[in-house]
N, C-alpha and C. Protein backbone atom coordinates (compact mmCIF):
# COMPACT_ATOMS: atom_id res chain seq x y z
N UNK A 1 45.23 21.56 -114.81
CA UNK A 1 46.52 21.09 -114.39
C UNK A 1 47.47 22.26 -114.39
N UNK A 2 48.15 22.15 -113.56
CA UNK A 2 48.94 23.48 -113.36
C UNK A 2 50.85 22.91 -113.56
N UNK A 3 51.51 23.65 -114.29
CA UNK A 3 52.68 23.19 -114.17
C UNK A 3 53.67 23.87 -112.98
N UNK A 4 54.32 23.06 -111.99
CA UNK A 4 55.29 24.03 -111.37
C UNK A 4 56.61 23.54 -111.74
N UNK A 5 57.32 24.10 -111.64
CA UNK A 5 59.24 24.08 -111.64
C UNK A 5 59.60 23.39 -112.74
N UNK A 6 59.22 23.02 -114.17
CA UNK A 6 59.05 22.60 -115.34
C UNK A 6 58.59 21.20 -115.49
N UNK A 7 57.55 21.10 -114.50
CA UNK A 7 57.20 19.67 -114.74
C UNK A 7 55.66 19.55 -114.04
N UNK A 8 54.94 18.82 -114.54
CA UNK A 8 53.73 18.21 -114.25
C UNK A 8 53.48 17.02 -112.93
N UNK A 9 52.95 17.82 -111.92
CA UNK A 9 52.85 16.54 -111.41
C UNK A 9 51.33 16.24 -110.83
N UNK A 10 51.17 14.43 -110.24
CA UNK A 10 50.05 14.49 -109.88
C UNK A 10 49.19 15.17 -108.90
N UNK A 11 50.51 15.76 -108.31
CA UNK A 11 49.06 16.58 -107.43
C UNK A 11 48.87 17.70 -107.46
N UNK A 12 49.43 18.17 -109.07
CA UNK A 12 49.33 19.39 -109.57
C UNK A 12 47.58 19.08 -110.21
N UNK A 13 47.47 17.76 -111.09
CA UNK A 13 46.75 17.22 -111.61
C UNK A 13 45.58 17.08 -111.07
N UNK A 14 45.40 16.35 -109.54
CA UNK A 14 44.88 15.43 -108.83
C UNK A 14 45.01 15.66 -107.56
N UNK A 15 45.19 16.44 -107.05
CA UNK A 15 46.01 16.52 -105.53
C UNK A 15 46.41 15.65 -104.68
N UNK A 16 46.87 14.73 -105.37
CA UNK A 16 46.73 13.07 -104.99
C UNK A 16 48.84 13.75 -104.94
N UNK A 17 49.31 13.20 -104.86
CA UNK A 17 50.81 13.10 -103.91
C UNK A 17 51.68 11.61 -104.50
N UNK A 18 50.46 10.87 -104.35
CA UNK A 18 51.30 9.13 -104.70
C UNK A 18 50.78 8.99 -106.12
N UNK A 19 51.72 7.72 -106.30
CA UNK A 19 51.58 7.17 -107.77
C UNK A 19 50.61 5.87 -107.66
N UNK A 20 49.94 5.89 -108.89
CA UNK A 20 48.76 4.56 -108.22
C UNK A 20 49.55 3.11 -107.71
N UNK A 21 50.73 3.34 -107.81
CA UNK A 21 51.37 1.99 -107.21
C UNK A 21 51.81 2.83 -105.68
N UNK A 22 50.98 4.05 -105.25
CA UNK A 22 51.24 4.17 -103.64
C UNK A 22 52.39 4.63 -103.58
N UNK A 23 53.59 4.77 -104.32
CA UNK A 23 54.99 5.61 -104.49
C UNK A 23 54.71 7.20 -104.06
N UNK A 24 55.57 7.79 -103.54
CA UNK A 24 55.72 9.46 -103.99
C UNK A 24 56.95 9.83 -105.35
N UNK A 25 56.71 9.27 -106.16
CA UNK A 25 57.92 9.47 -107.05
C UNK A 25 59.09 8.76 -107.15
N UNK A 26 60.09 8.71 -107.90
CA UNK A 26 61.05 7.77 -107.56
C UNK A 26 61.83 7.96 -106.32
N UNK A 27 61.58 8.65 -105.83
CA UNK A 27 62.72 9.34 -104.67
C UNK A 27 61.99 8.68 -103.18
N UNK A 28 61.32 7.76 -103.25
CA UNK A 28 60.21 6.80 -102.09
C UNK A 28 60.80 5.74 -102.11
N UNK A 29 61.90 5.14 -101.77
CA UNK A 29 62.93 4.53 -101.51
C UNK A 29 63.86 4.28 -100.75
N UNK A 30 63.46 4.48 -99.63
CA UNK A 30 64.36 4.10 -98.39
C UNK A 30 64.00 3.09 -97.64
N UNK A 31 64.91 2.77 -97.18
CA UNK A 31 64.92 1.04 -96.00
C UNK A 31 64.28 1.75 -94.72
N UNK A 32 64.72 2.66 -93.89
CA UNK A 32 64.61 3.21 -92.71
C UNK A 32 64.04 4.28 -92.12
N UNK A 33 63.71 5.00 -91.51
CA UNK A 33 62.85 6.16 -90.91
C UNK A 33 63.79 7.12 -91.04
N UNK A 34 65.44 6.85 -91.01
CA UNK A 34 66.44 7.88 -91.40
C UNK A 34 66.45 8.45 -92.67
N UNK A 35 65.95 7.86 -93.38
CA UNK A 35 66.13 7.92 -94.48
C UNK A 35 67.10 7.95 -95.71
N UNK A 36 68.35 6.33 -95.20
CA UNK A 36 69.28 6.09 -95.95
C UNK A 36 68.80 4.75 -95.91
N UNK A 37 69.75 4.40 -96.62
CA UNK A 37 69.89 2.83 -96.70
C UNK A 37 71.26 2.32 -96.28
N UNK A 38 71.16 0.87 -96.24
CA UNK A 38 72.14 0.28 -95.40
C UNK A 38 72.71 -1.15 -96.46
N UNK A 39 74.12 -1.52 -96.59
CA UNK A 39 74.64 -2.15 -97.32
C UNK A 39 75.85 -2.76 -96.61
N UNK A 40 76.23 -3.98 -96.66
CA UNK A 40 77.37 -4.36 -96.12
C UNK A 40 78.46 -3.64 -97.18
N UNK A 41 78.36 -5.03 -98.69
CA UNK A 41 79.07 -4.64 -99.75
C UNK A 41 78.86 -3.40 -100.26
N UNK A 42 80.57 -2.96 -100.39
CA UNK A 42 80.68 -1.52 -100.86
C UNK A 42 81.52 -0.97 -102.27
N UNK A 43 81.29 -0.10 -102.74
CA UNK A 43 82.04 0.21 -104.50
C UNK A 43 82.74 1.02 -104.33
N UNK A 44 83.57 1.65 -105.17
CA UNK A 44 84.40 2.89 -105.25
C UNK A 44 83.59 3.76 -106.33
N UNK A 45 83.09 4.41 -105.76
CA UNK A 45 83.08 5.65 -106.98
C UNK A 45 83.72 6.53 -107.91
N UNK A 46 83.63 6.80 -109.10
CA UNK A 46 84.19 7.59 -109.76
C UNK A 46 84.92 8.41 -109.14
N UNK A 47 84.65 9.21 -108.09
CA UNK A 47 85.12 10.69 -107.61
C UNK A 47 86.32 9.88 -106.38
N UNK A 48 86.51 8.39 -106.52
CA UNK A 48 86.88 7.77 -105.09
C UNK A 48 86.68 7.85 -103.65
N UNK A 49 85.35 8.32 -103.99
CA UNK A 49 84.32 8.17 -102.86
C UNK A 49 83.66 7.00 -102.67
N UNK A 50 83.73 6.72 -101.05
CA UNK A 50 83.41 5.06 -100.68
C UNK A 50 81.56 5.28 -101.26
N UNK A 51 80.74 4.17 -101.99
CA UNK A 51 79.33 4.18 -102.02
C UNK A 51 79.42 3.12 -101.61
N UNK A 52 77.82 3.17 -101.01
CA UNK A 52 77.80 1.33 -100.78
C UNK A 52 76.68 0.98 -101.93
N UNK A 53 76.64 -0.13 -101.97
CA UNK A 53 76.47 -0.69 -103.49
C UNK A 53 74.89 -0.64 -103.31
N UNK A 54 74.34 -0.76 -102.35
CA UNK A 54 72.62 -0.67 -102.57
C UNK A 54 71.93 0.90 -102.70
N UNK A 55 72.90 1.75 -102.51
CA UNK A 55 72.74 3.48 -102.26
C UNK A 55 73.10 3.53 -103.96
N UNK A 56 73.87 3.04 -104.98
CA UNK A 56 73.85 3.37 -106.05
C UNK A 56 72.28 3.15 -107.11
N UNK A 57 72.37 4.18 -108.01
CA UNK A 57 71.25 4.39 -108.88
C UNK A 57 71.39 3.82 -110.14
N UNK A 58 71.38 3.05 -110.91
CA UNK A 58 71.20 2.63 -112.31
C UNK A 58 70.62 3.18 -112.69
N UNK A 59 70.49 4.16 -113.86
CA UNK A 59 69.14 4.83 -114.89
C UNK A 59 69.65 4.46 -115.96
N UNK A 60 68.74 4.06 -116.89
CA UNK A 60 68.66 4.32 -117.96
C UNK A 60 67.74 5.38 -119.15
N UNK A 61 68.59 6.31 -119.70
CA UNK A 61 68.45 7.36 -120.43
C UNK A 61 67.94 6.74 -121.72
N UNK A 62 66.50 7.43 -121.87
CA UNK A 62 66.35 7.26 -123.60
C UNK A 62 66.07 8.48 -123.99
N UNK A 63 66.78 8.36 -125.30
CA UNK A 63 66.46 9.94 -126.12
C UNK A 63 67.30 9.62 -127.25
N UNK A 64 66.22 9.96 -128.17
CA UNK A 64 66.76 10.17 -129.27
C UNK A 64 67.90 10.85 -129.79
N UNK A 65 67.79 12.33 -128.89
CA UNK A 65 68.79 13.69 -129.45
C UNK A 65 70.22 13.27 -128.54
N UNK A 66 70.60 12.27 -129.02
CA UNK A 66 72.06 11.42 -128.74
C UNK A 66 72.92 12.81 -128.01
N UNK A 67 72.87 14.11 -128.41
CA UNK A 67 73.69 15.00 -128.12
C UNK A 67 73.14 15.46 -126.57
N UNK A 68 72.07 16.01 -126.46
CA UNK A 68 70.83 15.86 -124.94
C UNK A 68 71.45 14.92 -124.07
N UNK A 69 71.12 13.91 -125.03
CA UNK A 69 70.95 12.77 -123.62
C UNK A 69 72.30 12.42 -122.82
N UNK A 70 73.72 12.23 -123.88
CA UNK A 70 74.95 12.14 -123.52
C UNK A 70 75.31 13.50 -122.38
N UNK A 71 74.78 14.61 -122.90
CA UNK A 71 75.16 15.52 -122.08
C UNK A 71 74.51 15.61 -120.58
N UNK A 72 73.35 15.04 -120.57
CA UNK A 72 72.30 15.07 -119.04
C UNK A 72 73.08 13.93 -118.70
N UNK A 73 73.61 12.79 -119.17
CA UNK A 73 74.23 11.75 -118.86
C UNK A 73 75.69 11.83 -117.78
N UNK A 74 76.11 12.60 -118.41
CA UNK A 74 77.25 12.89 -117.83
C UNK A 74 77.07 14.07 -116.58
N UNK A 75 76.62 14.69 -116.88
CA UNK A 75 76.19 15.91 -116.05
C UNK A 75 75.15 15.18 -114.66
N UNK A 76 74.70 14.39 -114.96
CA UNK A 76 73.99 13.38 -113.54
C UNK A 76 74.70 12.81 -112.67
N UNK A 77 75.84 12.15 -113.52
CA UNK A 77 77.21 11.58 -112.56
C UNK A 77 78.10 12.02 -112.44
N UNK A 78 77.85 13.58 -112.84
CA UNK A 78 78.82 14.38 -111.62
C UNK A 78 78.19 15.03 -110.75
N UNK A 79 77.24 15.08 -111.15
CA UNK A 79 76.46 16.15 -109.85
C UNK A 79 75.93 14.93 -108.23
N UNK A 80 75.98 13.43 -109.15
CA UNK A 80 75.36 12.62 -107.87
C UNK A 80 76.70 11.50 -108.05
N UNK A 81 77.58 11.15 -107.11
CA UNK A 81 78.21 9.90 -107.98
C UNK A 81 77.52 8.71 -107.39
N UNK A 82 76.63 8.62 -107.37
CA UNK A 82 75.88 7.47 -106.94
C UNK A 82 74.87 7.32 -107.73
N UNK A 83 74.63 8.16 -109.13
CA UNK A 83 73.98 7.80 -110.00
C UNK A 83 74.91 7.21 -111.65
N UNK A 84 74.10 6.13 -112.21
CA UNK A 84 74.73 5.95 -113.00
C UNK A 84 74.20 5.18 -114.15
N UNK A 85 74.63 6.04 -115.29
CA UNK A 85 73.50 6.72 -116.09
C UNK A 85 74.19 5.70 -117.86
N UNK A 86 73.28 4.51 -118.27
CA UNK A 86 72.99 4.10 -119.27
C UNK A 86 72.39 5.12 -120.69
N UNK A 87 72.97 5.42 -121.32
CA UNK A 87 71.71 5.95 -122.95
C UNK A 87 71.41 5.08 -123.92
N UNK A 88 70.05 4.87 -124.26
CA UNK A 88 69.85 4.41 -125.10
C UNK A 88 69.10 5.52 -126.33
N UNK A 89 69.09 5.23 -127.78
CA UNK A 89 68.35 6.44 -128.39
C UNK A 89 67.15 5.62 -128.84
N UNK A 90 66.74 4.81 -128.89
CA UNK A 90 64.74 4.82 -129.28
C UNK A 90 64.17 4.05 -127.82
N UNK A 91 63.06 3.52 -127.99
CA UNK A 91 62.56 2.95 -127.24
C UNK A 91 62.68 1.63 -126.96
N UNK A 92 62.69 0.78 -128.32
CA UNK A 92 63.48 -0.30 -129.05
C UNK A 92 64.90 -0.43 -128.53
N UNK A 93 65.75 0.08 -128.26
CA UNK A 93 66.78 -0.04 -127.69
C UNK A 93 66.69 -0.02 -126.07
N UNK A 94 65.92 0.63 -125.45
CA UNK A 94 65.78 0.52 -124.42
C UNK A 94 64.99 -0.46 -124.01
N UNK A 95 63.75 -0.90 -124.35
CA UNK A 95 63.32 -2.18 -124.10
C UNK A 95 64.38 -3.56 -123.92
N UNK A 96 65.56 -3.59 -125.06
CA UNK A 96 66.45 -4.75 -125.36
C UNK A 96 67.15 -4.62 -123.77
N UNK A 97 67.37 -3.19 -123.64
CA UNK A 97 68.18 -3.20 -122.37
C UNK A 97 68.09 -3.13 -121.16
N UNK A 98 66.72 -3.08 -121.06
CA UNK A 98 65.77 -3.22 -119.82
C UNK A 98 66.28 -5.11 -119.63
N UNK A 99 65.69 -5.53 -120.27
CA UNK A 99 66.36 -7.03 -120.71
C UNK A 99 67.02 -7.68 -120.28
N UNK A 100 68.11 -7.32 -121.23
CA UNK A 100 68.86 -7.25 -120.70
C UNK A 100 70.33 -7.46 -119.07
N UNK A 101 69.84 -6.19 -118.81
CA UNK A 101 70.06 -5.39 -117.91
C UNK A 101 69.21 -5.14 -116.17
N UNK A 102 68.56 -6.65 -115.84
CA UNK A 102 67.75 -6.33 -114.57
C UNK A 102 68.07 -5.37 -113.51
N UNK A 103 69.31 -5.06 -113.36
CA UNK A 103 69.56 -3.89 -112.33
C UNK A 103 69.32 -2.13 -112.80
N UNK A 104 68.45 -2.26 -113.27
CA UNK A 104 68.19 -0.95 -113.88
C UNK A 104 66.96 -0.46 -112.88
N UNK A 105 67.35 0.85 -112.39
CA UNK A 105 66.29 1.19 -110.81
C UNK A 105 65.40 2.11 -111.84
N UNK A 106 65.92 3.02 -112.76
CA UNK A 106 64.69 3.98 -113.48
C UNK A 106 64.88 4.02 -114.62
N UNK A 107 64.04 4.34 -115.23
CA UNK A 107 64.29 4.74 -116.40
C UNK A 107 63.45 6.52 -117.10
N UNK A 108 64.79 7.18 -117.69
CA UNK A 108 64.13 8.48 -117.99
C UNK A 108 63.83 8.44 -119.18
N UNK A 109 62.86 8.99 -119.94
CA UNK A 109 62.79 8.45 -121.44
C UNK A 109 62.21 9.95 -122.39
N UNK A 110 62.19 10.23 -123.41
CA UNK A 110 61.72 11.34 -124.00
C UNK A 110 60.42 10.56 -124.41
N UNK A 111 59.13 12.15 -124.67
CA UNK A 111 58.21 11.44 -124.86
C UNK A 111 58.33 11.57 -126.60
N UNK A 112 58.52 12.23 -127.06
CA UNK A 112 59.08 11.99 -128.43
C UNK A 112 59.96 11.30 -128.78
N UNK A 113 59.65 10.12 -129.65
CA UNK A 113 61.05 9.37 -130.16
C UNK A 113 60.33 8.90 -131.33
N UNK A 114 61.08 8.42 -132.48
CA UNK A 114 60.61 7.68 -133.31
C UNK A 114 59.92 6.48 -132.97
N UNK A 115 59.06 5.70 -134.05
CA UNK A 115 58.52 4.45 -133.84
C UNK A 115 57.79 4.07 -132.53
N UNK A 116 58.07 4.49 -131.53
CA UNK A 116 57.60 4.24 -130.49
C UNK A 116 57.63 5.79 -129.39
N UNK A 117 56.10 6.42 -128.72
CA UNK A 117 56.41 7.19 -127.90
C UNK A 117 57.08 7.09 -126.49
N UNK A 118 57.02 8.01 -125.51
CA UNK A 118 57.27 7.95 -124.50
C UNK A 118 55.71 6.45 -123.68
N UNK A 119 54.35 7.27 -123.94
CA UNK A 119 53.72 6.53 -123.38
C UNK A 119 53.48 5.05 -123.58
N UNK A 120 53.86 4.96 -124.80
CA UNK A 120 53.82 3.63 -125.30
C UNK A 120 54.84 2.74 -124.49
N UNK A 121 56.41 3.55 -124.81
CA UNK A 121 57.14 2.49 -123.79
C UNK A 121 56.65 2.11 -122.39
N UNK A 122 55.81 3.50 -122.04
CA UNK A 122 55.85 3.27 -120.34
C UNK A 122 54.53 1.54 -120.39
N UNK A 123 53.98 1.87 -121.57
CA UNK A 123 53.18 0.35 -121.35
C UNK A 123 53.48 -0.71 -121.24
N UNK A 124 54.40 -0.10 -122.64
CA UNK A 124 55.21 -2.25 -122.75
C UNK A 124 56.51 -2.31 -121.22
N UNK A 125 56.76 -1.27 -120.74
CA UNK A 125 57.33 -1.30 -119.85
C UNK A 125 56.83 -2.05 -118.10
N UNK A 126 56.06 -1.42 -118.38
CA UNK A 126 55.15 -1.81 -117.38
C UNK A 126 54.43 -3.13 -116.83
N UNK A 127 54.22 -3.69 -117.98
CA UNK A 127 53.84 -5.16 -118.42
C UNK A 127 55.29 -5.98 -118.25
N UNK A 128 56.19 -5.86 -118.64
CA UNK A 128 57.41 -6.79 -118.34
C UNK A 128 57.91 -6.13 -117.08
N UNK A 129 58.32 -4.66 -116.62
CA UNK A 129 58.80 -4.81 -114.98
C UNK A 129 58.33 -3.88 -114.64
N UNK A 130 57.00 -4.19 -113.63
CA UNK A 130 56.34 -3.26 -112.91
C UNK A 130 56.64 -2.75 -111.61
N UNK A 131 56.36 -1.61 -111.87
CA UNK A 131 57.06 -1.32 -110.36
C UNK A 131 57.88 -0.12 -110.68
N UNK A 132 58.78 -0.23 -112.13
CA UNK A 132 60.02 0.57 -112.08
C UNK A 132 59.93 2.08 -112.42
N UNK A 133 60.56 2.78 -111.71
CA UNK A 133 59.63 3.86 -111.69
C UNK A 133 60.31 4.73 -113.15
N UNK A 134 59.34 5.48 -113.31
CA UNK A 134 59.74 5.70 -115.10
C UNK A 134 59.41 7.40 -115.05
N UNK A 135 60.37 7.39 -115.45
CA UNK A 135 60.20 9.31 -115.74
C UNK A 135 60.36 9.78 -117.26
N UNK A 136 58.86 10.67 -117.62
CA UNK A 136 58.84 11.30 -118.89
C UNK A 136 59.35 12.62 -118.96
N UNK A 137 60.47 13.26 -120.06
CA UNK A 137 60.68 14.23 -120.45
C UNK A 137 60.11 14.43 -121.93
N UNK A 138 60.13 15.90 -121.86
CA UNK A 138 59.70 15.76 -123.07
C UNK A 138 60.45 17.50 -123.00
N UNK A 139 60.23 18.12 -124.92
CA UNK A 139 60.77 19.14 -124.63
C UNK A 139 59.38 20.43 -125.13
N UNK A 140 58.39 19.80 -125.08
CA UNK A 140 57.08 20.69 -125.46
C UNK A 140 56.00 19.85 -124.66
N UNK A 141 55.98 20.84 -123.05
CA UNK A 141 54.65 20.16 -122.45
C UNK A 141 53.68 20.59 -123.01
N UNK A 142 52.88 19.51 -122.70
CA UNK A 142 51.59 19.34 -122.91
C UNK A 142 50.69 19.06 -121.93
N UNK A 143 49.80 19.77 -121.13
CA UNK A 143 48.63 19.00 -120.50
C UNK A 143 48.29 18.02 -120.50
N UNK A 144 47.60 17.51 -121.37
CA UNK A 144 46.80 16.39 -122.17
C UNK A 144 48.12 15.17 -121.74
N UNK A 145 49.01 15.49 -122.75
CA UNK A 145 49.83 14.42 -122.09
C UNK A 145 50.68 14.29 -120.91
N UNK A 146 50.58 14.88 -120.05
CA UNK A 146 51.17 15.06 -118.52
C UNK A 146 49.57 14.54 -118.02
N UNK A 147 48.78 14.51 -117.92
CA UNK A 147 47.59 14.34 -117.46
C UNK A 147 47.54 12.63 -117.95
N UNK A 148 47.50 12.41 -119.00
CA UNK A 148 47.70 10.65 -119.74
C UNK A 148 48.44 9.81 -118.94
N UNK A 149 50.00 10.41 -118.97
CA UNK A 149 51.29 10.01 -118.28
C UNK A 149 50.62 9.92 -116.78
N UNK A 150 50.24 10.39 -116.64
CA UNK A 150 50.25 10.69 -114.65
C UNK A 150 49.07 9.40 -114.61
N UNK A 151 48.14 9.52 -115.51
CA UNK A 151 46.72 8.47 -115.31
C UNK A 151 47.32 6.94 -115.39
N UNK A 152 48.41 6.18 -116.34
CA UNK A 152 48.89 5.47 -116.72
C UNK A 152 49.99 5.13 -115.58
N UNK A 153 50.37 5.67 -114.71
CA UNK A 153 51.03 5.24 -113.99
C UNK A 153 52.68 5.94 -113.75
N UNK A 154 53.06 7.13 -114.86
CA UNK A 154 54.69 7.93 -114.41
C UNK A 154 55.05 7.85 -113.33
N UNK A 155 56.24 7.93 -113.52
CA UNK A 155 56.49 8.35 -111.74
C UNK A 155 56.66 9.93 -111.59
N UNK A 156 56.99 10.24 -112.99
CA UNK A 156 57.26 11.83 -112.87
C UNK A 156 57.59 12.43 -114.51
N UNK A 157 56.65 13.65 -114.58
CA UNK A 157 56.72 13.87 -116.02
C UNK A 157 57.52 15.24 -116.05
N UNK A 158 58.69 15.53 -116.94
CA UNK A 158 59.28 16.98 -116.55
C UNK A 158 59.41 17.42 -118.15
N UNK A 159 59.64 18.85 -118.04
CA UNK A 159 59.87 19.69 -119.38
C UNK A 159 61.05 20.29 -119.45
N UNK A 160 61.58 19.70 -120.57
CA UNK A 160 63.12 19.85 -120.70
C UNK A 160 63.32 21.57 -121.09
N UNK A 161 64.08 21.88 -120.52
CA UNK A 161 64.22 23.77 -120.80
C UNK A 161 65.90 23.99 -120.86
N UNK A 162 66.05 23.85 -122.32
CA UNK A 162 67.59 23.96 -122.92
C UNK A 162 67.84 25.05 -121.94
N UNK A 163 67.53 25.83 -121.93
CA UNK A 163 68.01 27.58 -121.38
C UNK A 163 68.20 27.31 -120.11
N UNK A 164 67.80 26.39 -119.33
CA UNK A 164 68.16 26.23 -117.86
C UNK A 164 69.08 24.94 -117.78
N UNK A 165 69.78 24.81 -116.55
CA UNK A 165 70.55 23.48 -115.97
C UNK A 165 69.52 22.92 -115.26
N UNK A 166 69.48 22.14 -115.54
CA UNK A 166 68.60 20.96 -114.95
C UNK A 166 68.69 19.60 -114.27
N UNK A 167 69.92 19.73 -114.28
CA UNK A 167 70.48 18.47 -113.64
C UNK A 167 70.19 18.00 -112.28
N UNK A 168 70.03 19.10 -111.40
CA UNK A 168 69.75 19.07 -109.65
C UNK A 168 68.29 18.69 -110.16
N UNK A 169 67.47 19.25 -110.78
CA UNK A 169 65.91 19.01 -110.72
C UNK A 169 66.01 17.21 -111.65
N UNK A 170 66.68 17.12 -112.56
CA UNK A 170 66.46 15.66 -112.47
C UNK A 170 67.34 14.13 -111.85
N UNK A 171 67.93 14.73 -111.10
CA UNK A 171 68.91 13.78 -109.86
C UNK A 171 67.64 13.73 -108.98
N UNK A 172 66.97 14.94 -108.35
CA UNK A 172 66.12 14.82 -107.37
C UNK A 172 65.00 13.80 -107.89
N UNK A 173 64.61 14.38 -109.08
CA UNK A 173 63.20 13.03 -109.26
C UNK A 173 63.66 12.01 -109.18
N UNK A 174 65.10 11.68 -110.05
CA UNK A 174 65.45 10.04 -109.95
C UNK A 174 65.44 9.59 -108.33
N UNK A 175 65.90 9.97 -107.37
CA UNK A 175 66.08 9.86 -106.30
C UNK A 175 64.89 9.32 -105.93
């Protein structure tokens, strides 16, 4: 398995491209051959920019390191204002708010957390709403587990690199 641009993917793995649910990642989401989508009802955005309400992103953020995650949090909805970004810190909390919360389009999650890992959530996740496409960070890749993640169904596994901005590289996967 080869890593490029700090993240693992399957067809780094596999030369396979799709996710076994036939996805290319979360960013395989469009209505049209243009490749936007189309909405009557429309929102105001933060920046008071017109969005229309089916072009907006719900994520929900899990991570433990409350300080990380608030900061990628914020830093997502400014760089996209059409993303908009929930934290939760265990897995346990994010499960309640999956729940919750049915309009939730992704979810990014660390693969380290207490009590519960990254892969574990993506199970119990999976089993209550399939489909949703789920992205692992973590901040020490691993093969083995980028290879697990990818077999199980990720939509996209990335390696968190304090020393770089990362925000454009994870707006694009959510996408």
């Amino acid at each position: 398995m080869e890593r490029r641009g700090g993240y693992f993917s399957r067809e780094s793995v596999t030369g396979d491209r799709s996710t076994p649910n036939g996805r290319i990642g979360a960013a395989d989401t469009t209505d049209d051959a243009t490749g936007t989508r189309s909405s009557i009802e429309t929102t105001t955005a933060s920046r008071n920019t017109e969005v229309k309400t089916e072009d907006r992103i719900h994520v929900l953020l899990s991570d433990d390191n409350e300080q990380w995650a608030q900061f990628m949090a914020d830093d997502l909805q400014k760089q996209d204002p059409n993303i908009d970004v929930s934290v939760t810190l265990s897995a346990n909390e994010a499960m309640l708010t999956l729940r919750e919360e049915p309009g939730i389009d992704c979810l990014v999650t660390d693969y380290q957390m207490p009590e519960v890992d990254g892969l574990e959530l993506l199970e119990r996740v999976q089993s209550e709403r399939p489909g949703l496409p789920f992205i692992i960070v973590t901040a020490e890749g691993s093969e083995d587990v980028a290879a697990q993640a990818i077999d199980m169904g990720v939509s996209d596994y990335l390696v968190k690199d304090p020393r770089a901005d990362q925000t454009s590289l994870f707006a694009n996967r959510i996408r």
